[in-house]
Protein backbone atom coordinates (compact mmCIF):
# COMPACT_ATOMS: atom_id res chain seq x y z
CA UNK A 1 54.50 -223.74 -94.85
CA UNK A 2 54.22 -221.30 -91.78
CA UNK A 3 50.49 -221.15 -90.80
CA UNK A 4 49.09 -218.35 -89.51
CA UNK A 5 46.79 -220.13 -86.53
CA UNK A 6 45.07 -223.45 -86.06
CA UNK A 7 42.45 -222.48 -88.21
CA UNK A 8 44.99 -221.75 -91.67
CA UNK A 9 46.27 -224.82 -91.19
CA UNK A 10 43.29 -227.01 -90.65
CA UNK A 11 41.61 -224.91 -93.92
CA UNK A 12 45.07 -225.64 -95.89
CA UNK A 13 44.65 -229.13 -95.15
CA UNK A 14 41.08 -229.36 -95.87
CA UNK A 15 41.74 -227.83 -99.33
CA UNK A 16 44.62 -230.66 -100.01
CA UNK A 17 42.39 -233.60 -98.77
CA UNK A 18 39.99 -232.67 -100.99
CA UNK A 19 41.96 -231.64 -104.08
CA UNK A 20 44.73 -234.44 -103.90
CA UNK A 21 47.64 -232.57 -105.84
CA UNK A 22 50.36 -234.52 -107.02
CA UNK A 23 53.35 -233.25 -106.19
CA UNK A 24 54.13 -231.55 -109.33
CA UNK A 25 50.69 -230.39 -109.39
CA UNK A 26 50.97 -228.44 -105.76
CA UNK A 27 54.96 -227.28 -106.81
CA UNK A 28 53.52 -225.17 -110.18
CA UNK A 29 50.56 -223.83 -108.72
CA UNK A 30 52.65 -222.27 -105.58
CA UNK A 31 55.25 -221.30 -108.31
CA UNK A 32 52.49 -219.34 -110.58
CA UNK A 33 50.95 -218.37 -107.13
CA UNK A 34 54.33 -215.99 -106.83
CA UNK A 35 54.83 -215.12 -110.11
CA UNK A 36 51.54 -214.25 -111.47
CA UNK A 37 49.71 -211.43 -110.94
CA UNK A 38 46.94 -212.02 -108.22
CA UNK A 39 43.71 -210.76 -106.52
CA UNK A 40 40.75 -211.10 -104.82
CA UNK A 41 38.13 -209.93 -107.48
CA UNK A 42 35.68 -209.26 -104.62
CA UNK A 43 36.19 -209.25 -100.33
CA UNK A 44 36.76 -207.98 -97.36
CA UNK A 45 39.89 -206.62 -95.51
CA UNK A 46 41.15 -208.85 -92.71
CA UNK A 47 40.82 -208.66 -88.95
CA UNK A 48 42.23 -210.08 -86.19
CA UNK A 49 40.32 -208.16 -83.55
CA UNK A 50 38.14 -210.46 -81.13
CA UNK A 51 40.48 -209.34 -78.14
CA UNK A 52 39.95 -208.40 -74.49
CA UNK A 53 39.33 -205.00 -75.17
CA UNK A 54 37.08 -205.49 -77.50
CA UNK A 55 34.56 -207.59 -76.12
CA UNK A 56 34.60 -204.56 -72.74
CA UNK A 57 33.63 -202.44 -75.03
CA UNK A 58 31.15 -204.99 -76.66
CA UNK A 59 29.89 -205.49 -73.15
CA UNK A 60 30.28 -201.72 -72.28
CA UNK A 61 27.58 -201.00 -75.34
CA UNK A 62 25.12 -203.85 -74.10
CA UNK A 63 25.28 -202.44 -71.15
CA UNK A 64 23.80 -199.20 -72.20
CA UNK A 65 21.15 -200.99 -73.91
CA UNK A 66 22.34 -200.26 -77.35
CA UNK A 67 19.74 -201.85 -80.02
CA UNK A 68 20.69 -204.49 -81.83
CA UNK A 69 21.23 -202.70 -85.50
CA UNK A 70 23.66 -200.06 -83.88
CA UNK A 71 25.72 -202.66 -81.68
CA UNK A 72 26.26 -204.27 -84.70
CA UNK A 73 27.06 -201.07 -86.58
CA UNK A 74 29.27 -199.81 -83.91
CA UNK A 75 31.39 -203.25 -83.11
CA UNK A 76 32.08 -203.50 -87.01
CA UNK A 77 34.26 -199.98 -86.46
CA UNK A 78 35.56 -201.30 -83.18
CA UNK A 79 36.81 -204.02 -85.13
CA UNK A 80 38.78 -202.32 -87.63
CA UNK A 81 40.39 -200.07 -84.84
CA UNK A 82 41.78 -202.89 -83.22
CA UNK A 83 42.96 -203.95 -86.46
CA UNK A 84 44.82 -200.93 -86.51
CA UNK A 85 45.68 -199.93 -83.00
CA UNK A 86 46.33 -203.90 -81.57
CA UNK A 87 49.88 -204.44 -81.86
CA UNK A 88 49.03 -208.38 -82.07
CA UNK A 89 46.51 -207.64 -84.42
CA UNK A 90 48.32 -205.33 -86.57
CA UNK A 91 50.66 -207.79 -86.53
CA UNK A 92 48.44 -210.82 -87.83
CA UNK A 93 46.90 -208.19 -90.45
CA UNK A 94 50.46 -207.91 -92.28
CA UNK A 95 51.22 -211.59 -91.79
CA UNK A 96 47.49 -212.42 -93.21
CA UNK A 97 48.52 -210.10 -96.62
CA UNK A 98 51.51 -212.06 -96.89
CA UNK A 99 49.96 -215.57 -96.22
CA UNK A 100 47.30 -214.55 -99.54
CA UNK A 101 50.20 -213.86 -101.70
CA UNK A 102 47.66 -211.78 -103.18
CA UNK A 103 48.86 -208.36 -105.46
CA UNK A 104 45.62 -206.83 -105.04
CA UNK A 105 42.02 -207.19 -103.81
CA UNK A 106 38.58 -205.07 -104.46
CA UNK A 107 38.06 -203.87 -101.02
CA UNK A 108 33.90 -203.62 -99.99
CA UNK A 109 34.05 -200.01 -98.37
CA UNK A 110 30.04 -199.01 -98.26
CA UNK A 111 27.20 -200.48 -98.79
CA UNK A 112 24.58 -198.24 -100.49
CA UNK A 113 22.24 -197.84 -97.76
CA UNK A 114 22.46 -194.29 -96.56
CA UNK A 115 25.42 -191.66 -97.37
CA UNK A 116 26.42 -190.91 -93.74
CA UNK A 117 26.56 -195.08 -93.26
CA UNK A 118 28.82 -195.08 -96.45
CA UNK A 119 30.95 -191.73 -95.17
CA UNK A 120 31.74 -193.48 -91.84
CA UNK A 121 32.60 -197.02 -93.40
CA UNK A 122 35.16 -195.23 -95.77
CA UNK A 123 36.32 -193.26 -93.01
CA UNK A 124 36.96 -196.62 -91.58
CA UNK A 125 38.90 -197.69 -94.44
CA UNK A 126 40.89 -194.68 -94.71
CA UNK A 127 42.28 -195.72 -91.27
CA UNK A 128 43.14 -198.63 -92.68
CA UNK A 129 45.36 -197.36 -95.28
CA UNK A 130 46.76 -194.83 -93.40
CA UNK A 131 47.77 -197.26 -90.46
CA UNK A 132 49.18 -199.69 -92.91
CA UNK A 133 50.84 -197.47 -95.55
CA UNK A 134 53.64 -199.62 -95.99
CA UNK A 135 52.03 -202.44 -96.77
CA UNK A 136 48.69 -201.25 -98.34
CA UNK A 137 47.84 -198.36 -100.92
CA UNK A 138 44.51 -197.50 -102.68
CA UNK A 139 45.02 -197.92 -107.11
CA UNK A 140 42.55 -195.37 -108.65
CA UNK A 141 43.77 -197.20 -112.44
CA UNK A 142 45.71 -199.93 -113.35
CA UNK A 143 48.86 -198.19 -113.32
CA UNK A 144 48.49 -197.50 -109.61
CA UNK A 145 48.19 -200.96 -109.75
CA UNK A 146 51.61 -201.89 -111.12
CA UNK A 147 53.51 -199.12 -109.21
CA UNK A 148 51.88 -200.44 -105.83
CA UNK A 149 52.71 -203.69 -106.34
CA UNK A 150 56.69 -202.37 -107.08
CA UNK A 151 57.08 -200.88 -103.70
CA UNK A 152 56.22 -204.22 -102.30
CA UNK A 153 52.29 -203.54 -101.36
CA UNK A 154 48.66 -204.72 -101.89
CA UNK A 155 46.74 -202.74 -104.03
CA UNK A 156 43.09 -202.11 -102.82
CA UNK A 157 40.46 -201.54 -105.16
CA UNK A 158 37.54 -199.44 -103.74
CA UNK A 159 33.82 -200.88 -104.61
CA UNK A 160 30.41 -199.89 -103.23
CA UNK A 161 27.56 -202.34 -102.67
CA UNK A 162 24.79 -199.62 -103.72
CA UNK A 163 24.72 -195.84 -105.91
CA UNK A 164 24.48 -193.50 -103.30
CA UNK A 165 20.89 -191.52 -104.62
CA UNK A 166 18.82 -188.63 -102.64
CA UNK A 167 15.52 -190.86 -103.44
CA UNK A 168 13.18 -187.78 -104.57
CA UNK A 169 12.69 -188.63 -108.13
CA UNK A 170 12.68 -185.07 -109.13
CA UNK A 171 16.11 -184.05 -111.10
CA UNK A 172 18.41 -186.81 -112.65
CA UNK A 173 21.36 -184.15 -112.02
CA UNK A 174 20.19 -184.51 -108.01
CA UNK A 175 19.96 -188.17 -108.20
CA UNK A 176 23.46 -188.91 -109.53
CA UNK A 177 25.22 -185.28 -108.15
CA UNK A 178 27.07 -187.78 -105.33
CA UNK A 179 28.20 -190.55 -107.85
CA UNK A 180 31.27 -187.55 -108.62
CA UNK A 181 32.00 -187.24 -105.05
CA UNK A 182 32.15 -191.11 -104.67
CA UNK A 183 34.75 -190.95 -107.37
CA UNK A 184 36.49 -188.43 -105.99
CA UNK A 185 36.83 -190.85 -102.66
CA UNK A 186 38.32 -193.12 -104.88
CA UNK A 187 35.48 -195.56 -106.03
CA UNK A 188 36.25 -197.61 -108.80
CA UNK A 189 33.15 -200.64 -108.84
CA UNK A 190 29.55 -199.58 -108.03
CA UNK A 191 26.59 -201.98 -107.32
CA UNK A 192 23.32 -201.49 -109.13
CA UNK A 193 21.24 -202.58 -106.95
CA UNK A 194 21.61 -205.35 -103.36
CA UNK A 195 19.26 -207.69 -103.77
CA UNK A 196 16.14 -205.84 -103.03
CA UNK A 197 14.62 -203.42 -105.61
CA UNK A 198 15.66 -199.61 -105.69
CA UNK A 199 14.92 -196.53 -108.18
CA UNK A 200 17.39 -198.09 -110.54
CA UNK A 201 16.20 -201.36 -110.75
CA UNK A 202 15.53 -204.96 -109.41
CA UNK A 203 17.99 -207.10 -107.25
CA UNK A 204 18.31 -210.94 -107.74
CA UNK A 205 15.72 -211.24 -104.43
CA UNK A 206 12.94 -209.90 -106.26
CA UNK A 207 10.66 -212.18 -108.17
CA UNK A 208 9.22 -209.87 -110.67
CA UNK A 209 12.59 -209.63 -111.96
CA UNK A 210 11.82 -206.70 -114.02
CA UNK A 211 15.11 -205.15 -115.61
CA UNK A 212 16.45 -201.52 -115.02
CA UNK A 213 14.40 -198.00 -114.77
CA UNK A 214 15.21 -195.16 -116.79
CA UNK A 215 17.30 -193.65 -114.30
CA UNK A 216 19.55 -196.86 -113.78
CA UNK A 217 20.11 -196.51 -117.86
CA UNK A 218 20.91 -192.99 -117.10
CA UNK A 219 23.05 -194.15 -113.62
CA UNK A 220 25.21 -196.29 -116.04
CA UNK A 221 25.84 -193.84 -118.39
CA UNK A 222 27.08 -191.53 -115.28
CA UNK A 223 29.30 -194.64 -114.37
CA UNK A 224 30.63 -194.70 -117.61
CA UNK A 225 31.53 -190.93 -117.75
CA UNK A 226 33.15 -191.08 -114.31
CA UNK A 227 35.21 -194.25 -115.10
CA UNK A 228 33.56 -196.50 -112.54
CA UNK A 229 32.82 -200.00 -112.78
CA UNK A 230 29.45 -201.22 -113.16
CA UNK A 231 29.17 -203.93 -111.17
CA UNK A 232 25.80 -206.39 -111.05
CA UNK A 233 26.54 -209.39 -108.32
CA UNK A 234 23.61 -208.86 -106.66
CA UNK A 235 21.01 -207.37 -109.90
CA UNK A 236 18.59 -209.73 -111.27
CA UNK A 237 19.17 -211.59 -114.30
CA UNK A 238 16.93 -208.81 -116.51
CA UNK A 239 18.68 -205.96 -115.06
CA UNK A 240 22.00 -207.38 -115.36
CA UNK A 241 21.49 -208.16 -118.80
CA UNK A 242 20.51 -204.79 -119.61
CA UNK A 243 22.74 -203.30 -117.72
CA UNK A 244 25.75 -204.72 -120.08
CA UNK A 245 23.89 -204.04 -123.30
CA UNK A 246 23.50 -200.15 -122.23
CA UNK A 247 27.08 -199.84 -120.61
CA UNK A 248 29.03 -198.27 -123.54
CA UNK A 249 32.07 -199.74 -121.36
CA UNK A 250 32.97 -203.61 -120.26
CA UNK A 251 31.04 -203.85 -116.88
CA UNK A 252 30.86 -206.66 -113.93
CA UNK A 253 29.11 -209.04 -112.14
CA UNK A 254 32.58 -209.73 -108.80
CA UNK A 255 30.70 -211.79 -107.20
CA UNK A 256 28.18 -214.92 -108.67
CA UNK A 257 28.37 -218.11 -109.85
CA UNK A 258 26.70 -220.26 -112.36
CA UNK A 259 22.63 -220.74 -111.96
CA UNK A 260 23.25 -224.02 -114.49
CA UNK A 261 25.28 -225.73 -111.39
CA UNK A 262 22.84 -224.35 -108.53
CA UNK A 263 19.31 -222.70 -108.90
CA UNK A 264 20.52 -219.78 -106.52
CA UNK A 265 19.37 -216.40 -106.57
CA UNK A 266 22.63 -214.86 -106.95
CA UNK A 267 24.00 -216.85 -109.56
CA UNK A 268 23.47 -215.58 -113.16
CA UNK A 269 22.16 -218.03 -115.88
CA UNK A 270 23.95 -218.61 -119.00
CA UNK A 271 22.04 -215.68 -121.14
CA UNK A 272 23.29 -213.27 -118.37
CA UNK A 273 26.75 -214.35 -118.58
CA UNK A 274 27.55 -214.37 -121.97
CA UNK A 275 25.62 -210.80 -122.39
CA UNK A 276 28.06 -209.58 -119.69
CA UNK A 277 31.36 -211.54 -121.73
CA UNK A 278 29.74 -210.01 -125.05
CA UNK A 279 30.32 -206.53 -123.85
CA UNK A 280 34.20 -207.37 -122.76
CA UNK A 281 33.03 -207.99 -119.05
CA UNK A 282 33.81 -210.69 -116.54
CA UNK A 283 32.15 -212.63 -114.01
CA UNK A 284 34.10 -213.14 -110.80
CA UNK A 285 33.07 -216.75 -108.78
CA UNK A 286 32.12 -216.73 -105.24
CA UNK A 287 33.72 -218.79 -103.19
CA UNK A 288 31.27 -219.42 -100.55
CA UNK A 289 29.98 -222.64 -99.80
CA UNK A 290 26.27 -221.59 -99.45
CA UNK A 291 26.24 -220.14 -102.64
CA UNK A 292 28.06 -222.87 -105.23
CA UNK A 293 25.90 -225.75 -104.39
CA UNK A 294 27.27 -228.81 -105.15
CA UNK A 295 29.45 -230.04 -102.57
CA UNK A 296 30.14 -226.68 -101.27
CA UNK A 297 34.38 -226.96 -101.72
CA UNK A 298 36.83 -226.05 -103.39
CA UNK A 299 36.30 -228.51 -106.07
CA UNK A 300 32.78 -226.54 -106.38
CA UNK A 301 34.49 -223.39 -107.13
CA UNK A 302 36.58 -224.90 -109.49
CA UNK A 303 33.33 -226.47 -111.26
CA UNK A 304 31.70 -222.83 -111.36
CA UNK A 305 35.00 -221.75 -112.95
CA UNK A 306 34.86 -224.02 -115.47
CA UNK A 307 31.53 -224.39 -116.09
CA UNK A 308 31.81 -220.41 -117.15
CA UNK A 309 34.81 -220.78 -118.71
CA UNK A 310 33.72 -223.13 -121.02
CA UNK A 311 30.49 -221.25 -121.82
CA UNK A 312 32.44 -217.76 -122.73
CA UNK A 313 35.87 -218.11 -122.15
CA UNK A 314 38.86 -217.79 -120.07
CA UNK A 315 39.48 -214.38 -120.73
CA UNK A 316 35.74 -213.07 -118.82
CA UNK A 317 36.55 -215.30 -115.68
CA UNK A 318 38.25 -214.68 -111.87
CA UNK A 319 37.76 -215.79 -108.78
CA UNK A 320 36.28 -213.63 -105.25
CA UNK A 321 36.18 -214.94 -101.99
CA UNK A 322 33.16 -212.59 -101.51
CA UNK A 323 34.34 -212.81 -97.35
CA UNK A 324 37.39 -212.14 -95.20
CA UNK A 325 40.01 -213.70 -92.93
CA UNK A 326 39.14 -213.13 -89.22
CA UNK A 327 41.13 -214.20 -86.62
CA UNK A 328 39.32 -214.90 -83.10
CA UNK A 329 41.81 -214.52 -80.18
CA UNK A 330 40.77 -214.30 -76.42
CA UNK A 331 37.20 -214.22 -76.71
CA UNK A 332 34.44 -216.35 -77.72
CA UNK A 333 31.79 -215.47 -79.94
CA UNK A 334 29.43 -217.30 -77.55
CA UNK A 335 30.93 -215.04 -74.45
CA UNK A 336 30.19 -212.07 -76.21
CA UNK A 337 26.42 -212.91 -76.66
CA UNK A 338 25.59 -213.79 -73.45
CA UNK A 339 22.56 -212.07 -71.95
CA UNK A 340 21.23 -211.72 -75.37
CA UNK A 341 18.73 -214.64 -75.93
CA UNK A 342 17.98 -215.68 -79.55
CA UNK A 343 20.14 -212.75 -80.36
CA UNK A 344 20.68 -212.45 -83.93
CA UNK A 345 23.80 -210.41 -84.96
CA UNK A 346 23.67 -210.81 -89.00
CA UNK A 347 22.46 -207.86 -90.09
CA UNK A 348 19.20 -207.36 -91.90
CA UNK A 349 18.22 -210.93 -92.85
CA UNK A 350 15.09 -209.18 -95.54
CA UNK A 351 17.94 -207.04 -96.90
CA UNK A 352 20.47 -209.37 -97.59
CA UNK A 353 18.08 -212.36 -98.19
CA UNK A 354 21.13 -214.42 -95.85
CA UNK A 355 18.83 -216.39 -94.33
CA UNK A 356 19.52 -219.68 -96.43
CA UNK A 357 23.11 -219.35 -96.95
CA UNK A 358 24.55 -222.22 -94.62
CA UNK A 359 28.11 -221.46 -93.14
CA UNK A 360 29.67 -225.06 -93.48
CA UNK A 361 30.42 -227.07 -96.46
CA UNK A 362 29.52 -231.22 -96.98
CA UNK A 363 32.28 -232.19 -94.77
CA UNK A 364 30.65 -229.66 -91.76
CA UNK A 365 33.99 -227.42 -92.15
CA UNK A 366 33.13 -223.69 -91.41
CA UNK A 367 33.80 -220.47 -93.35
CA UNK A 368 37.09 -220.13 -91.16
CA UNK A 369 39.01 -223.52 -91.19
CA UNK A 370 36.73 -225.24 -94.31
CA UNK A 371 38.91 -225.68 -97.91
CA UNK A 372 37.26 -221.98 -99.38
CA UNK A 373 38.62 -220.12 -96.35
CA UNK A 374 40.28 -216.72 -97.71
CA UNK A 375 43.40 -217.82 -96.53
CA UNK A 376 43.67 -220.61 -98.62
CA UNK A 377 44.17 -218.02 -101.87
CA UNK A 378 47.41 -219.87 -102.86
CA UNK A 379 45.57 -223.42 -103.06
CA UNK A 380 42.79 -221.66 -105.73
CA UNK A 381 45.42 -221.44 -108.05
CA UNK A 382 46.80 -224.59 -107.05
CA UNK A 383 43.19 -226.43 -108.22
CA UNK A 384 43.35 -224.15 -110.99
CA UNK A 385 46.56 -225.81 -112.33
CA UNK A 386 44.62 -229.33 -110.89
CA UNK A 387 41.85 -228.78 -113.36
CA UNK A 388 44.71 -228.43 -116.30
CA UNK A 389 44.28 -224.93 -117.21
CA UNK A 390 47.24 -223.58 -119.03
CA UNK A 391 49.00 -220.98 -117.70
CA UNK A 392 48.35 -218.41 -119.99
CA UNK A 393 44.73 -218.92 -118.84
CA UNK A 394 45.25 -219.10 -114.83
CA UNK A 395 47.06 -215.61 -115.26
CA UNK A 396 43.85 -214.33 -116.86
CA UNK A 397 41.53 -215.61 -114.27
CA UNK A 398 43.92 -214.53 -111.11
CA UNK A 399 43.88 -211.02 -112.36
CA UNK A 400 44.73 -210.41 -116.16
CA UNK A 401 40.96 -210.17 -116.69
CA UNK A 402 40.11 -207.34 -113.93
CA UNK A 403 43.16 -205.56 -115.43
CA UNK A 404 41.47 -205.57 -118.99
CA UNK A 405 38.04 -204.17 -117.84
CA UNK A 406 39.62 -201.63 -115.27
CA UNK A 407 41.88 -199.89 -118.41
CA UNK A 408 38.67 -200.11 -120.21
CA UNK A 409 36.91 -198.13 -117.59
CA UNK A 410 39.32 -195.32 -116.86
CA UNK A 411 39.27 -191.71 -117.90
């Protein structure tokens, strides 16, 4: 094994330590690793771009007194140029897609908020794929899919965190005019809602937890038409559940994990999941320590994945990371926030409802070297084999599944 950086191999090893293949175990999960066809069911692309130049231009922004939402903003596109323009970290990009032995991935481009915020972070993916167009394409269907993955590349998946809608509650035709132009972009998941409650309905933050409006009904339809994804990770359990009774077409939740294993917020309870497997959806599991509970591993993952499994079958089940690799070279987080006291560089803490979501697992492992790292892709379907799946059913949840609902979805 040829790890990337200290941190891939300390996060390999974590992974083994705690799910103590046998040898025979570790040799067929590698093997259907290769031959299988695999993918991230929800993430992020990967960087490597903490390098000199970046942090002068983090530096050159503080300097100018940029607020804290826009530095943010700004050093998240910095980061994907370096990506891009870094020969090193160009370099560790490829090697990263290689490491996964991942087929294909749904690739987070916007996040709902505003339409010039979503324009410039697809503009920012765009760069992506054009920089890397031998290694990476965008699949608008699941034959893209297939003839990606033949020239030897990743497929990426586009998804949206949030329905891009003009707010004035006048003229449904306004309201949903950009969900088209999203399409034509190359959108193929959309979010309901992020947590929080919008005009279509409420998140999984808000307590009154009550269901979709009329225009998200009509939103879904539109989804439908347009042969995009509905997608309800972060809807509440009411919407969600509503939300795959009106879809006339399979829909999503990429990104959630069972409420039965841990009373979280953006886990779905068992009603929710089996209306979403009732309708010929699936439910992809997170695997992020904050949000599985338990003992926050791998082995957690593999308990949401069974738990679900169990309650509606292998056939509605994947796995999502629901974060990315990133590589830190030359500089120091720690460096780069000097001279801002109690900064806070998360984002919108209300928004995202982040604030409880701890980074480390029970063994005080992080995000980047803990046994859920992205990286450690190859090792999910290692546990999977651990856990005594049979094959038939590991090929489902590693990316059979997604195919199923995506053919279902296309025009």
């Amino acid at each position: 094994m040829e790890f990337l950086s200290q941190n891939h191999k300390d996060s390999w090893n974590c992974a083994l330590e705690i799910l103590k293949p046998t040898d025979a175990q570790l040799q067929r999960g590698l093997e259907l690793h290769n031959e299988l066809f695999t993918m991230d069911h929800f993430g992020f692309v990967p960087t490597a771009a903490r390098t000199q130049r970046y942090a002068e231009l983090f530096h050159a922004l503080k300097e100018k007194n940029v607020g804290q939402r826009e530095l943010l903003k700004r050093t998240e596109f910095i980061m994907y140029d370096e990506t891009c323009y870094d020969p090193g970290c160009a370099d560790l990009f490829c090697k990263t897609l290689d490491a996964s032995g991942l087929n294909a991935m749904i690739v987070t481009v916007a996040e709902g908020k505003s339409h010039i915020e979503d324009f410039k972070r697809m503009a920012a993916h765009t760069q992506v794929l054009r920089r890397f167009r031998d290694r990476v394409a965008k699949a608008d269907n699941a034959d893209d899919i297939a003839k990606i993955n033949a020239e030897g590349k990743m497929a990426f998946i586009w998804s949206v965190n949030g329905p891009p809608l003009a707010g004035e509650l006048q003229d449904m035709e306004q309201e949903l005019d950009l969900i088209d132009d999203w399409r034509r972009m190359g959108v193929r998941l959309m979010h309901l809602t992020y947590n929080r409650r919008n005009f279509v309905g409420d998140g999984c933050a808000e307590e009154a937890n009550g269901g979709l409006s009329a225009l998200g009904k009509d939103l879904i339809k539109r989804l439908n038409k347009c042969g995009i994804i509905v997608d309800v990770p972060h809807t509440g359990l009411r919407s969600s559940t509503e939300a795959a009774q009106v879809s006339e077409k399979p829909i999503m939740a990429s990104h959630t994990g069972a409420r039965a294993l841990h009373d979280f917020i953006r886990c779905k309870d068992d009603a929710t999941l089996k209306a979403i497997a009732d309708g010929g959806g699936m439910v992809g599991v997170f695997a992020y320590p904050g949000m599985l509970g338990l003992t926050n591993d791998i082995n957690a993952l593999m308990d949401h994945v069974e738990y679900i499994c169990k309650l509606v079958g292998p056939e509605h089940v994947g796995i999502c990371t629901d974060n990315r690799y990133a590589h830190n070279w030359e500089v120091d987080p720690p460096e780069l926030l000097h001279g801002y006291k109690n900064a806070e560089f998360t984002g919108n803490k209300w928004w995202g409802n982040w604030a409880n979501y701890p980074y480390t697992n029970n063994s005080g492992k992080t995000l980047a070297n803990g046994s859920l790292a992205w990286i450690n892709w190859p090792l999910f379907t290692v546990a999977l084999v651990c856990r005594g799946f049979k094959d038939e059913d590991i090929a489902r949840i590693m990316g059979q599944n997604f195919l199923r609902v995506f053919r279902a979805n296309q025009i």
